[in-house]
N, C-alpha and C. Protein backbone atom coordinates (compact mmCIF):
# COMPACT_ATOMS: atom_id res chain seq x y z
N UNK A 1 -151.31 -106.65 82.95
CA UNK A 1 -152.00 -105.39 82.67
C UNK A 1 -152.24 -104.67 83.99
N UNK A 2 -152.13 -103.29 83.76
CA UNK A 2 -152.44 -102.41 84.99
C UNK A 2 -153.47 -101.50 84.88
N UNK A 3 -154.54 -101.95 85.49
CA UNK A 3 -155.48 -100.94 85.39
C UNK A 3 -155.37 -99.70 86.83
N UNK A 4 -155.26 -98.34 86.43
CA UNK A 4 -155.33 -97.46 87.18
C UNK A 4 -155.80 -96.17 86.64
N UNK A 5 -155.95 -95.46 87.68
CA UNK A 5 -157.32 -93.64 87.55
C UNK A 5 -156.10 -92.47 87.74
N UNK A 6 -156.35 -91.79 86.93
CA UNK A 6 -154.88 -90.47 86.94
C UNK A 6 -156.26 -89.10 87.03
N UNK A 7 -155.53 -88.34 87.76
CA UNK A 7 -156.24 -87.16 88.00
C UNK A 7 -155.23 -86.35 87.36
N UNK A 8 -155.78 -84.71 87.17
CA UNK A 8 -154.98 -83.86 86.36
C UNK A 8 -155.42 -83.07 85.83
N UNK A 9 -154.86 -82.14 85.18
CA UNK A 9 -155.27 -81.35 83.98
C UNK A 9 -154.80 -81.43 82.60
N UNK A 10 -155.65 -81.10 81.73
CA UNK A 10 -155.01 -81.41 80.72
C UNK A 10 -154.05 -80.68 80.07
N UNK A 11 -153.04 -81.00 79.06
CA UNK A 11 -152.23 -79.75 79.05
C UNK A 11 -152.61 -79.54 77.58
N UNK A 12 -153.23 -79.98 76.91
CA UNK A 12 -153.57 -79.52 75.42
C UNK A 12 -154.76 -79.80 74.74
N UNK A 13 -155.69 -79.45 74.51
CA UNK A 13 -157.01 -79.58 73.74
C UNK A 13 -156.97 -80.91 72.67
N UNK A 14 -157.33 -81.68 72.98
CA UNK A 14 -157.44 -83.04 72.25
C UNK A 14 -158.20 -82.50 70.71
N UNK A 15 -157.44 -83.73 69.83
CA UNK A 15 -157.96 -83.29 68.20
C UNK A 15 -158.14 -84.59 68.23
N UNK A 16 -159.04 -84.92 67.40
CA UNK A 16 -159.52 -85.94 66.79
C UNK A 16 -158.89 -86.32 65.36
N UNK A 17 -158.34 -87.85 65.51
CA UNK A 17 -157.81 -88.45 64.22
C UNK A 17 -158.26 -89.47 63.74
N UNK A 18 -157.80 -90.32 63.42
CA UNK A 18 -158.06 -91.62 62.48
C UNK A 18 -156.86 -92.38 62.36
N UNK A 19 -156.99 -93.27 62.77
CA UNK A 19 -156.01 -94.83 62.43
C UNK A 19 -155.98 -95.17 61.57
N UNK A 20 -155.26 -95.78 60.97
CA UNK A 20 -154.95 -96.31 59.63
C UNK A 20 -156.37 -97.04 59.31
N UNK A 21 -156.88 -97.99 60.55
CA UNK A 21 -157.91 -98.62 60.01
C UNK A 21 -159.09 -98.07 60.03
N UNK A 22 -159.28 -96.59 60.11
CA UNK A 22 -160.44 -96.26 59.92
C UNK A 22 -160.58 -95.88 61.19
N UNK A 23 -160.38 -96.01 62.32
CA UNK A 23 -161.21 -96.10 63.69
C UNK A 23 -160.85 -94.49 64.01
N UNK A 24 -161.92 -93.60 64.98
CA UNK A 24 -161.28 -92.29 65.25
C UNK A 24 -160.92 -92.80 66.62
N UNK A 25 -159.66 -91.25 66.67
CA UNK A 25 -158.83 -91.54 67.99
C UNK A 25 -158.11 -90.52 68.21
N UNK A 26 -157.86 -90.10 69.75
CA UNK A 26 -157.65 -88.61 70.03
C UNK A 26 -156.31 -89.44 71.10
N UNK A 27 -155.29 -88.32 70.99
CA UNK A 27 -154.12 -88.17 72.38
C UNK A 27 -154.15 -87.11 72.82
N UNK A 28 -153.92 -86.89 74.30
CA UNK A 28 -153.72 -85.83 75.34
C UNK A 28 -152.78 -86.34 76.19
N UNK A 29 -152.32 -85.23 76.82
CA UNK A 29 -151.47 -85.15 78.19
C UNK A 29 -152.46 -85.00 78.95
N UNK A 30 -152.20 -85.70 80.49
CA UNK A 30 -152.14 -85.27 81.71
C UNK A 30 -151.38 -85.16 82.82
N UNK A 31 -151.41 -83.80 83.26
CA UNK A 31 -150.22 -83.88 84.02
C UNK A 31 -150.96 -83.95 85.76
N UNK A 32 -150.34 -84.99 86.09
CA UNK A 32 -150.60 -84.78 87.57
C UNK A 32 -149.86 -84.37 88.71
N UNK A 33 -150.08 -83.58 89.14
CA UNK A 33 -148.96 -82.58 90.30
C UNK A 33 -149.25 -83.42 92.10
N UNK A 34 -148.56 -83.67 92.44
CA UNK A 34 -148.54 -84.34 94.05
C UNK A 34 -147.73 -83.41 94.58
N UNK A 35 -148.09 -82.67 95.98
CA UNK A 35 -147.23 -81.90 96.68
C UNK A 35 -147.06 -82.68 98.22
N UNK A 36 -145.98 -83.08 98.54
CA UNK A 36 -145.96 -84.23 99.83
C UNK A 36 -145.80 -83.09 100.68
N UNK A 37 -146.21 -83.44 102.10
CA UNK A 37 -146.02 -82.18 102.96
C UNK A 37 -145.40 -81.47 103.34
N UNK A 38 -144.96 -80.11 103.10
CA UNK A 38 -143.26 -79.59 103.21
C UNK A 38 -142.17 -79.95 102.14
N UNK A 39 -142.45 -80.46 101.02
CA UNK A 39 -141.55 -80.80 99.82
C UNK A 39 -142.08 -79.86 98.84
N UNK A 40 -141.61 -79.99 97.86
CA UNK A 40 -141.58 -79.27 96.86
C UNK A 40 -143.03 -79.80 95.53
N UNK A 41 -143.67 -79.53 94.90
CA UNK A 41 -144.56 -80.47 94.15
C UNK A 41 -143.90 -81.53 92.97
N UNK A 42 -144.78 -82.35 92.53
CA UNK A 42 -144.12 -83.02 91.63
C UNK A 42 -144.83 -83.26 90.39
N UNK A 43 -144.45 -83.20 89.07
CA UNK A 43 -145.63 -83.52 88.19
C UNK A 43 -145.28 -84.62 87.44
N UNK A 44 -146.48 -85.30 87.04
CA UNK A 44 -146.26 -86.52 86.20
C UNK A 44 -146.89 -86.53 85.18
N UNK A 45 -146.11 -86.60 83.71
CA UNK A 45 -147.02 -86.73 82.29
C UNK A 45 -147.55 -87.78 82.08
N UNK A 46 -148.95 -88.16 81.75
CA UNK A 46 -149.27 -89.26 81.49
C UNK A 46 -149.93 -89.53 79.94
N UNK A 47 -149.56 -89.78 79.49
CA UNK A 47 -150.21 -89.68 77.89
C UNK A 47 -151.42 -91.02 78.05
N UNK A 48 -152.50 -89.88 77.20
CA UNK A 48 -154.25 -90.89 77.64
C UNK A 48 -154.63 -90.66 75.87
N UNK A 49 -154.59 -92.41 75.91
CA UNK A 49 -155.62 -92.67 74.14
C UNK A 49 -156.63 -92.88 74.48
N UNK A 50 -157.09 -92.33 73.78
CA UNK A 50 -158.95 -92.38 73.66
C UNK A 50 -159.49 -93.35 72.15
N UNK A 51 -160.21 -94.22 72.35
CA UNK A 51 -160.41 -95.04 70.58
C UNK A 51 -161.58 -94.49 70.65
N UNK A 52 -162.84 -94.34 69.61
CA UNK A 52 -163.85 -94.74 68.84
C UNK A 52 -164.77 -94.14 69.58
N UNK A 53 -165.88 -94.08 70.08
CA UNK A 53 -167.02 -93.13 70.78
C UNK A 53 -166.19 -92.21 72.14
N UNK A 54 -165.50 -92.87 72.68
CA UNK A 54 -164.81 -91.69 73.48
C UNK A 54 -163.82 -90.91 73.18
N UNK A 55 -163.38 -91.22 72.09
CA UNK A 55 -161.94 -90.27 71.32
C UNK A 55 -163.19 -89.24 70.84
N UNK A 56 -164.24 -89.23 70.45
CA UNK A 56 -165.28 -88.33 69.62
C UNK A 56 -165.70 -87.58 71.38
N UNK A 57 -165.94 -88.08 71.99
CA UNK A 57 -166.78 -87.29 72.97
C UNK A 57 -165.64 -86.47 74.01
N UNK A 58 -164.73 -87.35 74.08
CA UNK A 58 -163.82 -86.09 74.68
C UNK A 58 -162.79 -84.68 74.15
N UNK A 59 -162.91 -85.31 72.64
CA UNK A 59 -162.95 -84.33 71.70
C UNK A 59 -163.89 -83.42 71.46
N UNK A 60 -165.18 -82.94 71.90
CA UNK A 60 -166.17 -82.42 72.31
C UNK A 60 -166.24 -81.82 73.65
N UNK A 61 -165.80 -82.55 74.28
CA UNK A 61 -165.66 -82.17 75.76
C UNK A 61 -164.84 -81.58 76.44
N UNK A 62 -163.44 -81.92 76.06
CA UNK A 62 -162.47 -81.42 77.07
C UNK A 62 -161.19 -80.34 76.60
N UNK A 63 -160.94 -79.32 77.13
CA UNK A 63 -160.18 -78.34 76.68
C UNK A 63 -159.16 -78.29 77.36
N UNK A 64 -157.73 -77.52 77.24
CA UNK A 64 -156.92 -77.38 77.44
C UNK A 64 -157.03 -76.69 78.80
N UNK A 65 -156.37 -77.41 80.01
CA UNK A 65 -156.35 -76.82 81.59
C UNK A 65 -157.88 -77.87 82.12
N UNK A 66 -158.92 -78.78 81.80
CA UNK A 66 -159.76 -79.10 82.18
C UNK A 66 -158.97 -80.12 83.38
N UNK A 67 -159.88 -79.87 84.35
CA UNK A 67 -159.53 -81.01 85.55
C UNK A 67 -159.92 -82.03 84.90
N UNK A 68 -159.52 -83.10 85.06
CA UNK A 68 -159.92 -85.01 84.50
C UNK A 68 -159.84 -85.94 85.63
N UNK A 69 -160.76 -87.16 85.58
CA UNK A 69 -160.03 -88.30 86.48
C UNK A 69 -160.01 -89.58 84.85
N UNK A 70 -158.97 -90.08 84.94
CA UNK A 70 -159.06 -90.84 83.35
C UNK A 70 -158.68 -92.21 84.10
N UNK A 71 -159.78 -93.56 83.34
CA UNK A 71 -159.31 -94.62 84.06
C UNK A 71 -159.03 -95.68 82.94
N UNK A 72 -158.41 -96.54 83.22
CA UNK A 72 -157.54 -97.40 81.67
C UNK A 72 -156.02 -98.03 82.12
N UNK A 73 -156.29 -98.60 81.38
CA UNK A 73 -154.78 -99.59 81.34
C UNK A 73 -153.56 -98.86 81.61
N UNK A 74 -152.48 -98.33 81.72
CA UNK A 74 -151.30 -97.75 82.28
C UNK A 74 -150.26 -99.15 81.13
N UNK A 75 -149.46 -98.18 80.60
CA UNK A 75 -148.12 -98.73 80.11
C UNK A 75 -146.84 -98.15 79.42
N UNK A 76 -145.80 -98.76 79.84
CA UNK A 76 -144.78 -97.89 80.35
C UNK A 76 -144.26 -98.19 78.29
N UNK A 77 -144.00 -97.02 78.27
CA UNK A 77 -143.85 -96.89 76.39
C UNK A 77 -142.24 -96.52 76.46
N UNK A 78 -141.53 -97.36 75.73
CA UNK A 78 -139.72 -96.98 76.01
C UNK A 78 -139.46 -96.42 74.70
N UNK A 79 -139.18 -95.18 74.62
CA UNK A 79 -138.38 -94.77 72.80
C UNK A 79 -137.29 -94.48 72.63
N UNK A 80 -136.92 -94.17 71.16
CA UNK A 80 -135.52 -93.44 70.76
C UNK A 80 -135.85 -91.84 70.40
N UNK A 81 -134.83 -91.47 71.90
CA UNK A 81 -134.58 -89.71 72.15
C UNK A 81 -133.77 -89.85 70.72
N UNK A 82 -134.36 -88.03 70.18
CA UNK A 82 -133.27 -87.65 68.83
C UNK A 82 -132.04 -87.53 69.29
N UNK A 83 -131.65 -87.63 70.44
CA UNK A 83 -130.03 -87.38 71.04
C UNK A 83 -129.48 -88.97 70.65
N UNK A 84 -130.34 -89.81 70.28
CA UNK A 84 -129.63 -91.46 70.46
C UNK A 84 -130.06 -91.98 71.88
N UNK A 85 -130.57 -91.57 72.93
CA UNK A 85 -130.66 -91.82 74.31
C UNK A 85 -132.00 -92.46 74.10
N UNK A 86 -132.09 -93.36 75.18
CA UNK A 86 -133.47 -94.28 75.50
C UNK A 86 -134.67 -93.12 76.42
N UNK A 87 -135.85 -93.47 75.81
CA UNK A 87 -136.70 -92.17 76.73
C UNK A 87 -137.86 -92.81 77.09
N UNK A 88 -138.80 -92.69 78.31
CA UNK A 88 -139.55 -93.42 78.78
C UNK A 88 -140.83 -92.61 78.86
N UNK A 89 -141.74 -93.45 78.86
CA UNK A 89 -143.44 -92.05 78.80
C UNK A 89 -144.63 -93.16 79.40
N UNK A 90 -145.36 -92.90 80.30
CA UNK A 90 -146.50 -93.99 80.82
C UNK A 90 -147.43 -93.43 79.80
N UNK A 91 -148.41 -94.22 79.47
CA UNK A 91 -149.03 -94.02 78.23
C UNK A 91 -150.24 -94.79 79.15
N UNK A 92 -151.65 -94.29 78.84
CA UNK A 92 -153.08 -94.77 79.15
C UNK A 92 -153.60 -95.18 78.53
N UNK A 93 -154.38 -96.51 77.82
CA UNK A 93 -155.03 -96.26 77.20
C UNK A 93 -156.78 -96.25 77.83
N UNK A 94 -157.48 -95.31 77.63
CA UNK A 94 -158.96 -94.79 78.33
C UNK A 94 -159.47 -95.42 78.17
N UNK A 95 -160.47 -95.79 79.31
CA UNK A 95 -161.69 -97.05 79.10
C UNK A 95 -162.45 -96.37 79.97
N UNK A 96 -162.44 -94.81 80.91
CA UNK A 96 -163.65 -93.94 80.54
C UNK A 96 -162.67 -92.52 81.14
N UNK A 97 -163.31 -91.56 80.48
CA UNK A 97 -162.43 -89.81 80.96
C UNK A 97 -163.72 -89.41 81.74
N UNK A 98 -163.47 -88.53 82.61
CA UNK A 98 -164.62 -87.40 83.36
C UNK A 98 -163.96 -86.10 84.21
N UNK A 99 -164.81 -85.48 83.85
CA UNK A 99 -164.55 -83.71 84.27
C UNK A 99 -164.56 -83.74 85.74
N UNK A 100 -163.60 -83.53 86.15
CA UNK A 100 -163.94 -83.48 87.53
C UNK A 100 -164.06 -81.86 88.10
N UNK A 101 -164.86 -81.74 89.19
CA UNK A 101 -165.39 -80.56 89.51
C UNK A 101 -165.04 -80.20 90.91
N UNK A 102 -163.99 -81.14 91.62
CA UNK A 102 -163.31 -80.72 92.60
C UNK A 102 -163.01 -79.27 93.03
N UNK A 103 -162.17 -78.85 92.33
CA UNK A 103 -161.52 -77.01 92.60
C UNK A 103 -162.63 -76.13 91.30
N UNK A 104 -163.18 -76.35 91.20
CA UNK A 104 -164.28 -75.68 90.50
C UNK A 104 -165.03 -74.65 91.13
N UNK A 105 -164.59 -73.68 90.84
CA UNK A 105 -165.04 -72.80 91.39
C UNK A 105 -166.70 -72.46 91.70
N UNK A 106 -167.23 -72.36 93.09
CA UNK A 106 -168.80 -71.87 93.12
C UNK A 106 -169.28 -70.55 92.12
N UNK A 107 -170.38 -71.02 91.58
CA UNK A 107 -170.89 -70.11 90.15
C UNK A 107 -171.99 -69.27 91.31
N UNK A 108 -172.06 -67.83 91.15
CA UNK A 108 -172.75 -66.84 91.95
C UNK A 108 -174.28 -67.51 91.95
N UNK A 109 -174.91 -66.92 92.89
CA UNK A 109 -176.44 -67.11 93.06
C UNK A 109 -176.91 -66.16 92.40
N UNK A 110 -178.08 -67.18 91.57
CA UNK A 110 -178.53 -66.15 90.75
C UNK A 110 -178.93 -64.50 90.79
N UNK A 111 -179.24 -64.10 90.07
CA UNK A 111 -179.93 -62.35 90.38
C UNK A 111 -181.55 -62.56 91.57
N UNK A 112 -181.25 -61.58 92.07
CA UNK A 112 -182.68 -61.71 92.63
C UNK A 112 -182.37 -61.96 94.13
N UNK A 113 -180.75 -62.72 93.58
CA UNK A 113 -180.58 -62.80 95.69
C UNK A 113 -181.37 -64.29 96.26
N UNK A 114 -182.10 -64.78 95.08
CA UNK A 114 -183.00 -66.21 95.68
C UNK A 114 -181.96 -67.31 95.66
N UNK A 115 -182.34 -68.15 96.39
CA UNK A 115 -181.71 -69.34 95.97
C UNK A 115 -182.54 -70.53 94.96
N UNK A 116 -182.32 -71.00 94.50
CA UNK A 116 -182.76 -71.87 93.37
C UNK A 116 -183.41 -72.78 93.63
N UNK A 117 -183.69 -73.68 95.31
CA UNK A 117 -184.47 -74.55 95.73
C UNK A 117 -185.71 -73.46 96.24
């Protein structure tokens, strides 16, 4: 097992579902972009499951373009492309999501010109 933290944005507003057995459970993309110095950027899809109190709360929480750091198991998911071709996807499953507030833009000082301390 590989536990590792993916930063990113999200690329689609998580919906909330249900498993066969009852349990709720949400999928999202994240894509994470790396720009090495003088190269070109790079992005990586990472598909993040969410089960049972956090499939509900980040379904509440997180919208389409939100910065994330998501941390959870990592595993490499192999399928059948409709072409007949083999297709590969790293898949997460979440064991916790959070908003990150890195490039977040500073919110104005209030009216009045005061500062808040």
């Amino acid at each position: 097992m590989i536990t590792a933290t993916v930063t990113g944005n999200v690329g689609k507003t998580p919906e909330l579902r249900t498993t066969s057995g009852g349990k709720p459970m949400t999928t999202f993309g994240v894509a994470s972009t790396y720009k090495r110095k003088g190269g070109e950027p790079t992005t990586t899809w990472v598909d993040v499951v969410c089960f049972d109190e956090a499939a509900e709360a980040v379904c509440e929480s997180l919208n389409k373009g939100d910065r994330v750091m998501v941390t959870g198991r990592v595993e490499l998911e192999r399928y059948q492309k409709k072409d007949g071709g083999e297709g590969q996807s790293l898949r997460m499953i979440a064991d916790d999501v959070a908003l990150s507030v890195r490039f977040r833009k500073q919110e104005s000082a209030p009216a009045g010109g005061s500062e808040p301390w």
